[in-house]
Protein backbone atom coordinates (compact mmCIF):
# COMPACT_ATOMS: atom_id res chain seq x y z
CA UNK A 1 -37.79 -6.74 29.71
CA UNK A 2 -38.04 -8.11 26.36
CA UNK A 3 -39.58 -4.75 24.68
CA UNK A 4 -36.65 -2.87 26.00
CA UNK A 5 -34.08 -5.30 24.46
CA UNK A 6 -36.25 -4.96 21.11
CA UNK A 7 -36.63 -1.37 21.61
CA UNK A 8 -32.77 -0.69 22.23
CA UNK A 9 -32.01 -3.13 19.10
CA UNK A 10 -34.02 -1.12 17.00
CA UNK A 11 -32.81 2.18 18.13
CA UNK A 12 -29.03 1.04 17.57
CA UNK A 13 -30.63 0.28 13.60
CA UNK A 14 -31.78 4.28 13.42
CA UNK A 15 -35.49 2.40 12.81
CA UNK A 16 -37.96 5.68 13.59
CA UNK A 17 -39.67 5.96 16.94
CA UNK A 18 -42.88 5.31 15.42
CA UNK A 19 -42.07 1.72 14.49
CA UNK A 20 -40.44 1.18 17.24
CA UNK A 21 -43.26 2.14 19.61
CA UNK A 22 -45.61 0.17 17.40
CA UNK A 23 -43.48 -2.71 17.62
CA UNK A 24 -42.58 -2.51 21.45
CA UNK A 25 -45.76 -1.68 22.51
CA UNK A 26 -47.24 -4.43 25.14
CA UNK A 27 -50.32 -5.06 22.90
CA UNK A 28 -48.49 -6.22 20.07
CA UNK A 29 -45.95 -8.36 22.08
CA UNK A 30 -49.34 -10.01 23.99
CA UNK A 31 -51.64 -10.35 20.64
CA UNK A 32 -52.08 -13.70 19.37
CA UNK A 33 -49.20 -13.45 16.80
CA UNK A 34 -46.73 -12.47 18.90
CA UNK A 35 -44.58 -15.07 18.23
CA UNK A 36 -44.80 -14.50 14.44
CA UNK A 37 -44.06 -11.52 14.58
CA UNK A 38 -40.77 -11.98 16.93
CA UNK A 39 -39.13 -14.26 14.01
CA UNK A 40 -40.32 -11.72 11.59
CA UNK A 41 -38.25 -8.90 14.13
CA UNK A 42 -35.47 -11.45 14.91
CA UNK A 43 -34.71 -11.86 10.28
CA UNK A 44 -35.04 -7.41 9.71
CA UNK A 45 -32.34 -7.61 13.01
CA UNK A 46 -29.99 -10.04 11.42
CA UNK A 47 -30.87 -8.92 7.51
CA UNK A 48 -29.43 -5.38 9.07
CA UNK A 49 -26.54 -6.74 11.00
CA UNK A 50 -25.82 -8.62 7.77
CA UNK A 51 -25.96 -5.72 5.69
CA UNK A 52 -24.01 -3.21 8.41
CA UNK A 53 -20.98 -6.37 8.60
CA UNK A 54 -20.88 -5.61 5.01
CA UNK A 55 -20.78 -2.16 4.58
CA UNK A 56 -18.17 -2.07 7.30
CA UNK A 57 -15.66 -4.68 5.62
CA UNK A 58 -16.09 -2.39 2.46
CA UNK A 59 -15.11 0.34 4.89
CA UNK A 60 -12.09 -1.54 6.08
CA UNK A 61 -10.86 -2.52 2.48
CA UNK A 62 -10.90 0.92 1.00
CA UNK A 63 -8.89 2.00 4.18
CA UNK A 64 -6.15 -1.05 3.77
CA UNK A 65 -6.48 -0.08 -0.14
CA UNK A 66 -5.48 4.02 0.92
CA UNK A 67 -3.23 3.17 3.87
CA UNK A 68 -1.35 0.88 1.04
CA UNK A 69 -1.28 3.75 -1.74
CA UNK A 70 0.13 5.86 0.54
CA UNK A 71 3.27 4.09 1.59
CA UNK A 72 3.52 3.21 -1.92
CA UNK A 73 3.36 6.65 -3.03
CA UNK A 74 5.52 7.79 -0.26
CA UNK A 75 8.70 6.36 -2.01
CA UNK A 76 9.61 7.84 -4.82
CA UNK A 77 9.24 11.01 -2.75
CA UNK A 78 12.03 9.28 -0.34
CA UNK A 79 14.30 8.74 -3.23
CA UNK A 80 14.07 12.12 -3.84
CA UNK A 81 14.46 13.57 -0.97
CA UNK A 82 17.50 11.51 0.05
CA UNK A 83 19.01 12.38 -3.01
CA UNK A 84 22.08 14.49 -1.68
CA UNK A 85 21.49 18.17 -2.59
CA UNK A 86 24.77 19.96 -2.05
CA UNK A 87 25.79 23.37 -3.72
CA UNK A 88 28.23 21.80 -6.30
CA UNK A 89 26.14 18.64 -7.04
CA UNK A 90 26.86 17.24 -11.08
CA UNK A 91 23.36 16.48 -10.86
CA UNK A 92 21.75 20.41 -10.08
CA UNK A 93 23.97 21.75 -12.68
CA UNK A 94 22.84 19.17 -15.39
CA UNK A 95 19.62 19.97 -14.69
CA UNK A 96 20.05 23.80 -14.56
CA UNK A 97 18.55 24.22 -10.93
CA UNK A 98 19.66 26.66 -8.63
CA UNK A 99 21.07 25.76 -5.19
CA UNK A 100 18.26 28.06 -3.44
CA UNK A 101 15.68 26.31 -5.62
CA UNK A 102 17.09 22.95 -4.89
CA UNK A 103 16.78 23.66 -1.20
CA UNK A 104 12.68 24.14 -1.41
CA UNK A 105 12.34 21.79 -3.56
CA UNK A 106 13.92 19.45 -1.29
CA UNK A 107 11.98 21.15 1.62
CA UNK A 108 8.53 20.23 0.25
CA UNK A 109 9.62 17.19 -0.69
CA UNK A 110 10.28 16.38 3.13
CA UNK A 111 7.03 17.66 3.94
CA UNK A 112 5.03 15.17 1.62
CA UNK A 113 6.62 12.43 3.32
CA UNK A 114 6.07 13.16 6.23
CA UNK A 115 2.29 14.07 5.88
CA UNK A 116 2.31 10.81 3.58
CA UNK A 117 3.74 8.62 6.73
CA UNK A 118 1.77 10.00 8.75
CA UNK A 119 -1.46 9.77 7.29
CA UNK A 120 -0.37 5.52 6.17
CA UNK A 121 0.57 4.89 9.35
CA UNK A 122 -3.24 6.79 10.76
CA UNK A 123 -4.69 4.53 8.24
CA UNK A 124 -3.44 1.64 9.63
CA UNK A 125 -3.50 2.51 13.30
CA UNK A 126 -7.59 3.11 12.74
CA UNK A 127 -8.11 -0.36 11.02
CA UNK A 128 -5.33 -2.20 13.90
CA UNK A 129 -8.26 -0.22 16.83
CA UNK A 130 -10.91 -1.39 14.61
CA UNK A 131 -9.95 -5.30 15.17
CA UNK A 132 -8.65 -4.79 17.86
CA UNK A 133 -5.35 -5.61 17.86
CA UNK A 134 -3.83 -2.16 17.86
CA UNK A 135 -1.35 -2.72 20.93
CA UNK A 136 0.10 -6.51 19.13
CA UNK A 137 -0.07 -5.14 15.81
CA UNK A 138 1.97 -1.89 16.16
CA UNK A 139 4.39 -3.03 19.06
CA UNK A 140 5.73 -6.02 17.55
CA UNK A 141 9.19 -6.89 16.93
CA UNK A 142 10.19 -7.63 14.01
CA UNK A 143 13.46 -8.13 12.10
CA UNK A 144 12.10 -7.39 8.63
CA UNK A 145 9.40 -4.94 9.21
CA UNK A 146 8.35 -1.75 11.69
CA UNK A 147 5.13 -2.46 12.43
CA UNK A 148 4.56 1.28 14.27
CA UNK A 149 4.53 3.36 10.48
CA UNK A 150 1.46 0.88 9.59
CA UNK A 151 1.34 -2.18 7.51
């Protein structure tokens, strides 16, 4: 029963077969240092849950980090896009743009916003799963704040 806790373990940590076998097998769990070498098993187990709990809260951060840069980014292009484009606008004809080019740009203006809120509120919907507090995180009410489009 113990080996095939150990065994399992190790197999979660992508260790090779070979060690594992070496490891698991029942003449090194009855030698003489058995014992010794269990703490020595039980340290590489928690040095490598130490070391995955760290690479995954780097993980996390640079996804909070992108989620965040994207709903940043995503406003200016909401200005824009907002900004009334109608045939006679002062604006178009100080600029020198024509209506039909108004009209695209204003088009793919819409589209990087929405593939901006989308992918900010993904973001954030994958870290919310992670912790698991996806269904309090997203559904809550909130005067200030909609929750659902990410943090």
């Amino acid at each position: 029963m113990i080996s095939r806790n150990i065994h399992q373990k190790l197999f979660k940590l992508n260790l090779t077969a070979e060690v594992t076998s070496d490891i698991t097998s029942n003449n090194f769990l009855n030698s003489a240092t058995s014992l010794y070498h269990t703490v020595q098993l039980v340290q590489l187990l928690l040095q490598q849950q130490q070391q995955v709990d760290k690479q995954l809260l780097v993980i996390k951060t640079v996804y909070k980090c992108v989620a965040r840069s994207l709903g940043t980014v995503m406003f200016p292009n909401l200005v824009l896009l907002f900004y009334p484009v109608s045939r006679g606008s002062p604006v178009l004809q100080a600029f020198d743009v024509p209506y039909p080019a108004a009209i695209r740009y204003h088009r793919w203006l819409g589209h990087a916003c929405l593939t901006l809120s989308s992918s900010h509120a993904i973001m954030y919907w994958a870290i919310w799963l992670y912790e698991g507090r996806w269904l309090a995180t997203a559904l809550k009410q909130d005067a200030d704040f909609n929750y659902l489009f990410g943090g």
